[in-house]
N, C-alpha and C. Protein backbone atom coordinates (compact mmCIF):
# COMPACT_ATOMS: atom_id res chain seq x y z
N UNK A 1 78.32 86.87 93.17
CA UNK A 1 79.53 87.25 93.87
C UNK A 1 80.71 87.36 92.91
N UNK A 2 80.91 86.48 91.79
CA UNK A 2 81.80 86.41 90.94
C UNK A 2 81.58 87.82 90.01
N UNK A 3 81.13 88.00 89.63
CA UNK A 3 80.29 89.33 89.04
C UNK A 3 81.08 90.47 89.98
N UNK A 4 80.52 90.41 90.93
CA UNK A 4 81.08 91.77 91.90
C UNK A 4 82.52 92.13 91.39
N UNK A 5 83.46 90.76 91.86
CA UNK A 5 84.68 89.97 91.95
C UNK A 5 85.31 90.80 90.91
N UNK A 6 84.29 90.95 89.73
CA UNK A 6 85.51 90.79 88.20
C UNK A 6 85.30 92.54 88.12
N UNK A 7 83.87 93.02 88.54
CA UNK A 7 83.65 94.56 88.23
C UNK A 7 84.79 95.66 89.35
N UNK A 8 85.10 94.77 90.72
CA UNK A 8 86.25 95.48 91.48
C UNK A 8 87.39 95.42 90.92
N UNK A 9 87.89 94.53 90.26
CA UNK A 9 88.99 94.24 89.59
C UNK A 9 89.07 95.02 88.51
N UNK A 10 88.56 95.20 87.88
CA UNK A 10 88.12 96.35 86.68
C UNK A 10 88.54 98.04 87.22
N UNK A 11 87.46 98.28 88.12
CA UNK A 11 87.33 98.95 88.96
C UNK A 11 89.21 99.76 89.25
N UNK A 12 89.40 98.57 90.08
CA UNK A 12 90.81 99.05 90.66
C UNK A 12 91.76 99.09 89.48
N UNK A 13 92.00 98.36 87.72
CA UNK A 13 92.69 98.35 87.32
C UNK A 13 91.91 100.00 86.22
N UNK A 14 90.86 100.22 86.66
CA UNK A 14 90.42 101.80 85.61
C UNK A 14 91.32 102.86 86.52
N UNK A 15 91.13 102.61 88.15
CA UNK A 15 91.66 103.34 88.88
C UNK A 15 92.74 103.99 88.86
N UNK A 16 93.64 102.53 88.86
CA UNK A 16 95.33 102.96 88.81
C UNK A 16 95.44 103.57 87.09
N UNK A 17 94.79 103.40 86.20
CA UNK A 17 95.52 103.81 85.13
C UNK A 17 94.82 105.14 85.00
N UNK A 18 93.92 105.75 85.59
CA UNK A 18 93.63 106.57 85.59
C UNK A 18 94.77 107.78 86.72
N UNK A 19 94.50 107.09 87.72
CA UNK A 19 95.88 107.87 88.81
C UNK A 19 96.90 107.88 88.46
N UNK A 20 97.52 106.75 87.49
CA UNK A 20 98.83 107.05 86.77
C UNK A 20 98.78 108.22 85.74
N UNK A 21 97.67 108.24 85.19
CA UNK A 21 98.06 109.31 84.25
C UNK A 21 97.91 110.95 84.72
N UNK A 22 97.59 111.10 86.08
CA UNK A 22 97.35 112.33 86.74
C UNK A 22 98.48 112.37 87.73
N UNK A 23 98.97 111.36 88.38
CA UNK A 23 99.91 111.09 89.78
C UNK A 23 101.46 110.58 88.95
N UNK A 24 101.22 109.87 88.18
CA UNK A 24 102.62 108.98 88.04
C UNK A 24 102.51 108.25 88.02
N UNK A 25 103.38 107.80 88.13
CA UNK A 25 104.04 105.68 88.64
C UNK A 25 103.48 105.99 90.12
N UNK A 26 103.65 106.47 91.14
CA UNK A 26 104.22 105.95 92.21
C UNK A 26 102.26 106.48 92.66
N UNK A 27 101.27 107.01 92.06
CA UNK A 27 99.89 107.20 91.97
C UNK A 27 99.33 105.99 91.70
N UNK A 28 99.84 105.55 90.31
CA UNK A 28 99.35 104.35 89.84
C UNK A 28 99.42 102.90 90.79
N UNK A 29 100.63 103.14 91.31
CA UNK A 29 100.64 102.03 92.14
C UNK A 29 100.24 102.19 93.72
N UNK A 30 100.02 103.11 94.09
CA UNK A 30 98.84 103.19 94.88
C UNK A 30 97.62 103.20 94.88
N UNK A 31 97.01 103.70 93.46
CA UNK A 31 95.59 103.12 93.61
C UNK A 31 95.67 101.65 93.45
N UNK A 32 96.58 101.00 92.62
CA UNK A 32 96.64 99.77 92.67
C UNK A 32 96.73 99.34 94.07
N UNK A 33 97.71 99.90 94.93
CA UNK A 33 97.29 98.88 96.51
C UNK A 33 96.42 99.39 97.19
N UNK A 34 95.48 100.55 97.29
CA UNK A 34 94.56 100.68 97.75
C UNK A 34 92.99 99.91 97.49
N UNK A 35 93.25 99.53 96.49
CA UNK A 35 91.88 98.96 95.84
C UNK A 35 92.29 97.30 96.30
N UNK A 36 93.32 96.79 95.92
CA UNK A 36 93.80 95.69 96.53
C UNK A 36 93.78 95.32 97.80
N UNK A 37 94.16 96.13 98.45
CA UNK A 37 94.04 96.05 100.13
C UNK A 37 92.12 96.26 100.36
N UNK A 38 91.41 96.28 99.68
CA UNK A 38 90.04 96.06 99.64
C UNK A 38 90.00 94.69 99.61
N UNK A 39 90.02 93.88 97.87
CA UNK A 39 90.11 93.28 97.10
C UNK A 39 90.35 92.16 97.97
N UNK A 40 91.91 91.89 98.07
CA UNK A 40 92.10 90.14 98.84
C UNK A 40 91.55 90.20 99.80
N UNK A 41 91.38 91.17 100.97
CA UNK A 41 89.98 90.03 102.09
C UNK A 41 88.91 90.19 101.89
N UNK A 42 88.45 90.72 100.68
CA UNK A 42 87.22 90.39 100.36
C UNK A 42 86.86 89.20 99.65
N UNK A 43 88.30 89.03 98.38
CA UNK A 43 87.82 87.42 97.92
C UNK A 43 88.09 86.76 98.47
N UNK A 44 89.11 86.96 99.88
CA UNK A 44 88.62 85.56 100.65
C UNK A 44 87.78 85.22 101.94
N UNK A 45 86.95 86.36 101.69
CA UNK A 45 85.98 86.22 102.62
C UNK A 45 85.04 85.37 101.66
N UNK A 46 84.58 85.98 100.23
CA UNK A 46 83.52 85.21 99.15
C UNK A 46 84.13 83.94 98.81
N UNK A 47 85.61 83.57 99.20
CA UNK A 47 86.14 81.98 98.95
C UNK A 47 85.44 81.20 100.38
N UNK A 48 86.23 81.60 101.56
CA UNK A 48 85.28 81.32 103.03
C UNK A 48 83.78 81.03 102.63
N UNK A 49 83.08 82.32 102.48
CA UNK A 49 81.46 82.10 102.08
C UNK A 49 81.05 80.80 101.55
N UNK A 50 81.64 80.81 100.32
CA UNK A 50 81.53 79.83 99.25
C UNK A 50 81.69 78.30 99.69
N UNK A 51 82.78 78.18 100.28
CA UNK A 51 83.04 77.08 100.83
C UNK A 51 82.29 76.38 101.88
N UNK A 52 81.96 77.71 103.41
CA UNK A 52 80.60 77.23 104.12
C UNK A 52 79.51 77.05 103.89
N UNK A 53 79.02 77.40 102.63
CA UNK A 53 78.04 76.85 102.00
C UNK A 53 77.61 75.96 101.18
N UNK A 54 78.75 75.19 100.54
CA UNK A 54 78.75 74.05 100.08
C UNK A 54 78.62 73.34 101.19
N UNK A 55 79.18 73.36 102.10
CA UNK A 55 79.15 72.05 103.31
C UNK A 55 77.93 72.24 103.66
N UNK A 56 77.49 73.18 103.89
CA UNK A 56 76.10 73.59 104.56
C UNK A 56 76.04 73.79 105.77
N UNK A 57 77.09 74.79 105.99
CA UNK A 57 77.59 75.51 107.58
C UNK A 57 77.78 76.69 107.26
N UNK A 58 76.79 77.68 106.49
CA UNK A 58 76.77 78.74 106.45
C UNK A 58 75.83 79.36 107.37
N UNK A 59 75.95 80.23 108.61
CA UNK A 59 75.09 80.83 109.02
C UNK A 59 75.53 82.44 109.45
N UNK A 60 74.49 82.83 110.57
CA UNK A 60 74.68 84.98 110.45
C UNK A 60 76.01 84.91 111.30
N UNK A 61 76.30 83.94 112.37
CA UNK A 61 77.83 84.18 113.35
C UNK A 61 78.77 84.33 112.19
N UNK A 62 78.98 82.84 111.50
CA UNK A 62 80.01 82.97 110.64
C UNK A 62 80.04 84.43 109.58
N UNK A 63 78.95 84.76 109.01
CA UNK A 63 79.30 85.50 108.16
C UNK A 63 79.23 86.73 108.99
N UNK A 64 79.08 87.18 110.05
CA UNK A 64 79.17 88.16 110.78
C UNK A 64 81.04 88.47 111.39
N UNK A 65 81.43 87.19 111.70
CA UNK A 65 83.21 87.03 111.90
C UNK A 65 83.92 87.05 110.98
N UNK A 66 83.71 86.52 109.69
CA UNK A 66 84.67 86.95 108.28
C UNK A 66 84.04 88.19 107.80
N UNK A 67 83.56 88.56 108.58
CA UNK A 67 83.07 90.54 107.95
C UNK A 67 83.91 90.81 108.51
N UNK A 68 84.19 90.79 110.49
CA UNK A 68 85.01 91.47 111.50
C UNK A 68 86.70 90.99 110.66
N UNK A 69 86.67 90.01 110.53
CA UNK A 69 87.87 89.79 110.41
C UNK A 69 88.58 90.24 109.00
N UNK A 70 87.37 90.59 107.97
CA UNK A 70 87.42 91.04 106.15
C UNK A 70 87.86 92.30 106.74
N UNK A 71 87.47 93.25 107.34
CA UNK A 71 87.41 94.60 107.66
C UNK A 71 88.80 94.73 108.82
N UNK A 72 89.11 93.74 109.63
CA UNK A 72 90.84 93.62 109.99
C UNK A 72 91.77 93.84 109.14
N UNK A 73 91.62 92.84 108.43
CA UNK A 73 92.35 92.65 107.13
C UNK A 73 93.01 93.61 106.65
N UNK A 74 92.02 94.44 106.14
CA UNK A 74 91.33 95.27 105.77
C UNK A 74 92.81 96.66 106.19
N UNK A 75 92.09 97.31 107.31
CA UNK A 75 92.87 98.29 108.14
C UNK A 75 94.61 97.46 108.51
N UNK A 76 94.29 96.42 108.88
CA UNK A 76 95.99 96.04 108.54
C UNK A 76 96.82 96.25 107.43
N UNK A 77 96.34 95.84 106.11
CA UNK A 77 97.17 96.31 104.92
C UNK A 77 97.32 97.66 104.97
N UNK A 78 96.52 98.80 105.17
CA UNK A 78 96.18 100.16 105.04
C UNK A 78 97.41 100.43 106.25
N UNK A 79 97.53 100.03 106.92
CA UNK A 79 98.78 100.47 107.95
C UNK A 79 100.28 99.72 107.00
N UNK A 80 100.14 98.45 106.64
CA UNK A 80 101.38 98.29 106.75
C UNK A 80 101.94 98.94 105.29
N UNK A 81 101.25 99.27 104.29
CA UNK A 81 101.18 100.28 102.85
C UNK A 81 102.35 100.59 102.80
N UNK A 82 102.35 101.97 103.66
CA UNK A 82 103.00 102.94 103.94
C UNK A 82 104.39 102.68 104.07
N UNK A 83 104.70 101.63 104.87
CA UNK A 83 105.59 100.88 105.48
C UNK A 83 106.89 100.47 104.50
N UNK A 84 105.74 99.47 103.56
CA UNK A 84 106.42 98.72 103.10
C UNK A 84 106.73 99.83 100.98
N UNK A 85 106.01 100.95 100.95
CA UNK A 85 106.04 101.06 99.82
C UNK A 85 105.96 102.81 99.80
N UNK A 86 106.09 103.58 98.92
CA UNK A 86 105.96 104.76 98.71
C UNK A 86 104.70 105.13 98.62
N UNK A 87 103.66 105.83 98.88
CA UNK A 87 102.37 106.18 99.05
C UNK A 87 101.68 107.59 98.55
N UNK A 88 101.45 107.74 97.29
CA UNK A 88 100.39 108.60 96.92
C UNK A 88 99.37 108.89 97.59
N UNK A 89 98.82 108.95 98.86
CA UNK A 89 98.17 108.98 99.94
C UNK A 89 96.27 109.17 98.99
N UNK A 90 96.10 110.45 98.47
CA UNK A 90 95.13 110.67 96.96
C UNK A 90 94.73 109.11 96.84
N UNK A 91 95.53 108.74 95.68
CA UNK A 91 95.59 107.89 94.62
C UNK A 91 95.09 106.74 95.33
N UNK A 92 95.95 106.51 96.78
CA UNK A 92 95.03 105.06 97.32
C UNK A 92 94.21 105.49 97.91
N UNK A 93 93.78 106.28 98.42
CA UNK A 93 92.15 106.82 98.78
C UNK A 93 90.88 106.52 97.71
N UNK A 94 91.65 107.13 96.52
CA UNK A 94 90.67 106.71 95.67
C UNK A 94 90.66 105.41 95.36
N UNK A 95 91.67 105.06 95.27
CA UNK A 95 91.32 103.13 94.44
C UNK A 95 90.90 102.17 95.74
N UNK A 96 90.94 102.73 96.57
CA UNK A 96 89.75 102.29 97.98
C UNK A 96 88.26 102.67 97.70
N UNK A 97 88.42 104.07 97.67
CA UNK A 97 87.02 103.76 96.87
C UNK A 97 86.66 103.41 96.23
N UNK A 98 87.11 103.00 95.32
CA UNK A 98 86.15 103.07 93.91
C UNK A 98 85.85 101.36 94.13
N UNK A 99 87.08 100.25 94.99
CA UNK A 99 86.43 99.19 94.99
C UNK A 99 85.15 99.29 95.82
N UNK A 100 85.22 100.28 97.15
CA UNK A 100 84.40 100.40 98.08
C UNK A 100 82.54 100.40 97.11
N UNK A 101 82.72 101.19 96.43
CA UNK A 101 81.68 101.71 95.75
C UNK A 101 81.23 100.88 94.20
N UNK A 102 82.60 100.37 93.77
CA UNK A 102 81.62 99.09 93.07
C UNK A 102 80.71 98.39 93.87
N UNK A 103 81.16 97.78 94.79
CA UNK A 103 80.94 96.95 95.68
C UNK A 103 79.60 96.95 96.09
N UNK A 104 79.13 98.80 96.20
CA UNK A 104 77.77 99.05 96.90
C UNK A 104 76.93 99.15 95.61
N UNK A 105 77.30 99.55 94.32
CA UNK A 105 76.59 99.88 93.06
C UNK A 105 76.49 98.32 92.59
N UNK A 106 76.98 97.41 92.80
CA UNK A 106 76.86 96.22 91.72
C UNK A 106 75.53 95.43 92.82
N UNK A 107 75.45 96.07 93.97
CA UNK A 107 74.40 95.42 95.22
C UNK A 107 73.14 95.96 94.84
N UNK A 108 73.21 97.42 94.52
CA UNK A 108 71.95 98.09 94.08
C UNK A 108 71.45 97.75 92.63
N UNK A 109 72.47 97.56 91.63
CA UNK A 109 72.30 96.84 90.58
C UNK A 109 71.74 95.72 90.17
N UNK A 110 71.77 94.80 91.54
CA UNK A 110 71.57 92.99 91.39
C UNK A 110 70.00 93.14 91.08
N UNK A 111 69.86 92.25 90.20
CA UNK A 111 68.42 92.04 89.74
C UNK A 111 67.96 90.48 90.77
């Protein structure tokens, strides 16, 4: 999971410097919050995880409700974006994906 963790982070920081140098500043920092607005409820869904499983209260409900609630999260930041910041609309599309798609490549990857 830590692995995933560090390759999205990567991920979103190849993103934005890549969208900055095609979009701008105001590109760059949207792929930066698009990939981010991935990013934090996902590590704290894998902090949650982590934690119910040390106690040894990990089961499919729980990890089925910090999915529903990872994926809230989720579409909440993606609304309030806009709101609160100037929006390359592109630029965070992509740095959504690209965490989206580490995410699925580092799964197909796992040995």
């Amino acid at each position: 999971m830590t692995k995933t963790l560090l390759l999205q982070a990567a991920g979103i920081l190849l993103a934005a410097a890549l969208a900055g140098l095609l979009a701008g500043a105001v590109g760059a920092r949207s792929a930066l919050a698009g990939g981010v607005a991935y990013f934090l409820p996902n590590l704290l869904f894998v902090l949650r995880l982590r934690f119910a499983m040390a106690m040894h209260q990990a089961g499919a409900v729980g990890f089925l409700v910090g999915e529903a609630v990872k994926l809230a999260a989720v579409i909440a930041l993606l609304i309030v974006l806009p709101r609160i910041m100037e929006v390359n609309w592109p630029a965070l599309i992509a740095g959504l994906f690209v965490v989206l798609f580490v995410n699925l490549f580092s799964l197909l990857l796992k040995n």
